[in-house]
C-alpha atoms as a PDB file:
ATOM      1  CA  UNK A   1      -0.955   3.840   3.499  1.00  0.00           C
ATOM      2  CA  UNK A   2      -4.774   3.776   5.130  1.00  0.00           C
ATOM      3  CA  UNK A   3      -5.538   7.297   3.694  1.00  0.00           C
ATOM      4  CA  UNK A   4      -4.262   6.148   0.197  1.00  0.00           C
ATOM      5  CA  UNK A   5      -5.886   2.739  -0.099  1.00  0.00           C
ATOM      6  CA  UNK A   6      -8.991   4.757   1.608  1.00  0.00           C
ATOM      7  CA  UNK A   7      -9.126   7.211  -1.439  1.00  0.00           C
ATOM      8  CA  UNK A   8      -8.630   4.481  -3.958  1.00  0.00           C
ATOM      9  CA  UNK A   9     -11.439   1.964  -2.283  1.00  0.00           C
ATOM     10  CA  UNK A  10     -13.688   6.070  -3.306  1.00  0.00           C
ATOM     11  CA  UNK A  11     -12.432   6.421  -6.119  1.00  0.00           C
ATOM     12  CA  UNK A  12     -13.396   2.995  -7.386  1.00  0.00           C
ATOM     13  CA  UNK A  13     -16.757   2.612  -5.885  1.00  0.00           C
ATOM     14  CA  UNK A  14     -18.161   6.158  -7.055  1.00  0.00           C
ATOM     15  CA  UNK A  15     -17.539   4.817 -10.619  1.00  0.00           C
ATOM     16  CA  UNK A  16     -21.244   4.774 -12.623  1.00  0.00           C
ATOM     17  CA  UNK A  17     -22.912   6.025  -8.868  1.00  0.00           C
ATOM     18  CA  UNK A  18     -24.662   9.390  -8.218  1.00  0.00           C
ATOM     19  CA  UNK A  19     -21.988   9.963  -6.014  1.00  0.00           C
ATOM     20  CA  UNK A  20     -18.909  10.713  -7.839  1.00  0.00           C
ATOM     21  CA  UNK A  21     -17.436  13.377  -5.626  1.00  0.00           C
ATOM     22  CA  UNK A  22     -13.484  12.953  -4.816  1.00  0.00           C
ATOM     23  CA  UNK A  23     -12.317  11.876  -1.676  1.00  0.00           C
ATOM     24  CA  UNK A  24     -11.474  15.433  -0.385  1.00  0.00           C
ATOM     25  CA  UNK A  25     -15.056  16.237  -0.905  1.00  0.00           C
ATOM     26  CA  UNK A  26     -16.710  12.693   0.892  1.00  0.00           C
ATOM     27  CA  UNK A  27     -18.707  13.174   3.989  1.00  0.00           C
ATOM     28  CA  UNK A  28     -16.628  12.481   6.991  1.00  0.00           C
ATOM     29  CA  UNK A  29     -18.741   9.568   7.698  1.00  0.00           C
ATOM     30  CA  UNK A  30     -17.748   8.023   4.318  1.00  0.00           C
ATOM     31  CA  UNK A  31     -14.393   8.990   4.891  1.00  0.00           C
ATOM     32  CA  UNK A  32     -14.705   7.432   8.050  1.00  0.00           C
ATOM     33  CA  UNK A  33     -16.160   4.159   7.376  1.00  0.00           C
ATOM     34  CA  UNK A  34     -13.511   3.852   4.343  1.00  0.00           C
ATOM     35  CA  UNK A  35     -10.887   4.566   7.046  1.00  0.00           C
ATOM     36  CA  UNK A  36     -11.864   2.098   8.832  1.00  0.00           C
ATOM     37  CA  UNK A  37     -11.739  -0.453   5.493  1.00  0.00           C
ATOM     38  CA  UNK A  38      -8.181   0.645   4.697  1.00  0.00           C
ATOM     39  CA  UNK A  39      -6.725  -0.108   8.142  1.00  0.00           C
ATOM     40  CA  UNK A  40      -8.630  -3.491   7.843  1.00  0.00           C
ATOM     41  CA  UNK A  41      -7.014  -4.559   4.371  1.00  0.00           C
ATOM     42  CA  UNK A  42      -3.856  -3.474   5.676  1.00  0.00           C
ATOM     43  CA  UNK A  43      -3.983  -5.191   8.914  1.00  0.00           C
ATOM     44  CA  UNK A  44      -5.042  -8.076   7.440  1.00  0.00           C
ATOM     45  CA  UNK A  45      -2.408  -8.363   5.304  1.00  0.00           C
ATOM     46  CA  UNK A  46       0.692  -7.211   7.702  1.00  0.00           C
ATOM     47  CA  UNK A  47      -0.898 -10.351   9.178  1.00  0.00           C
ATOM     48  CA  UNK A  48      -0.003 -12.809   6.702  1.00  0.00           C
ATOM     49  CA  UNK A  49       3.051 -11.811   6.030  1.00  0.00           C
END
């Protein structure tokens, strides 16, 4: 579920940027850093429910 929601949260924010590679192609510090969002958001929410 973190690697998913990671990709989308890439996906979304690359829109109209000069960065507009896919996931598979972000830096590992991107994907790293939007890792580390996901498991937030999901946390988080496992939290309140």
């Amino acid at each position: 579920m973190v690697e998913e929601l990671a990709a989308e949260l890439w996906k979304y924010q690359s829109v109209g940027t000069l960065d507009e590679s896919p996931w598979d192609q972000a830096s590992e510090y991107w994907r790293h850093v939007f890792r580390q969002f996901a498991a937030t958001a999901v946390k988080t929410m496992q939290a309140r429910h």
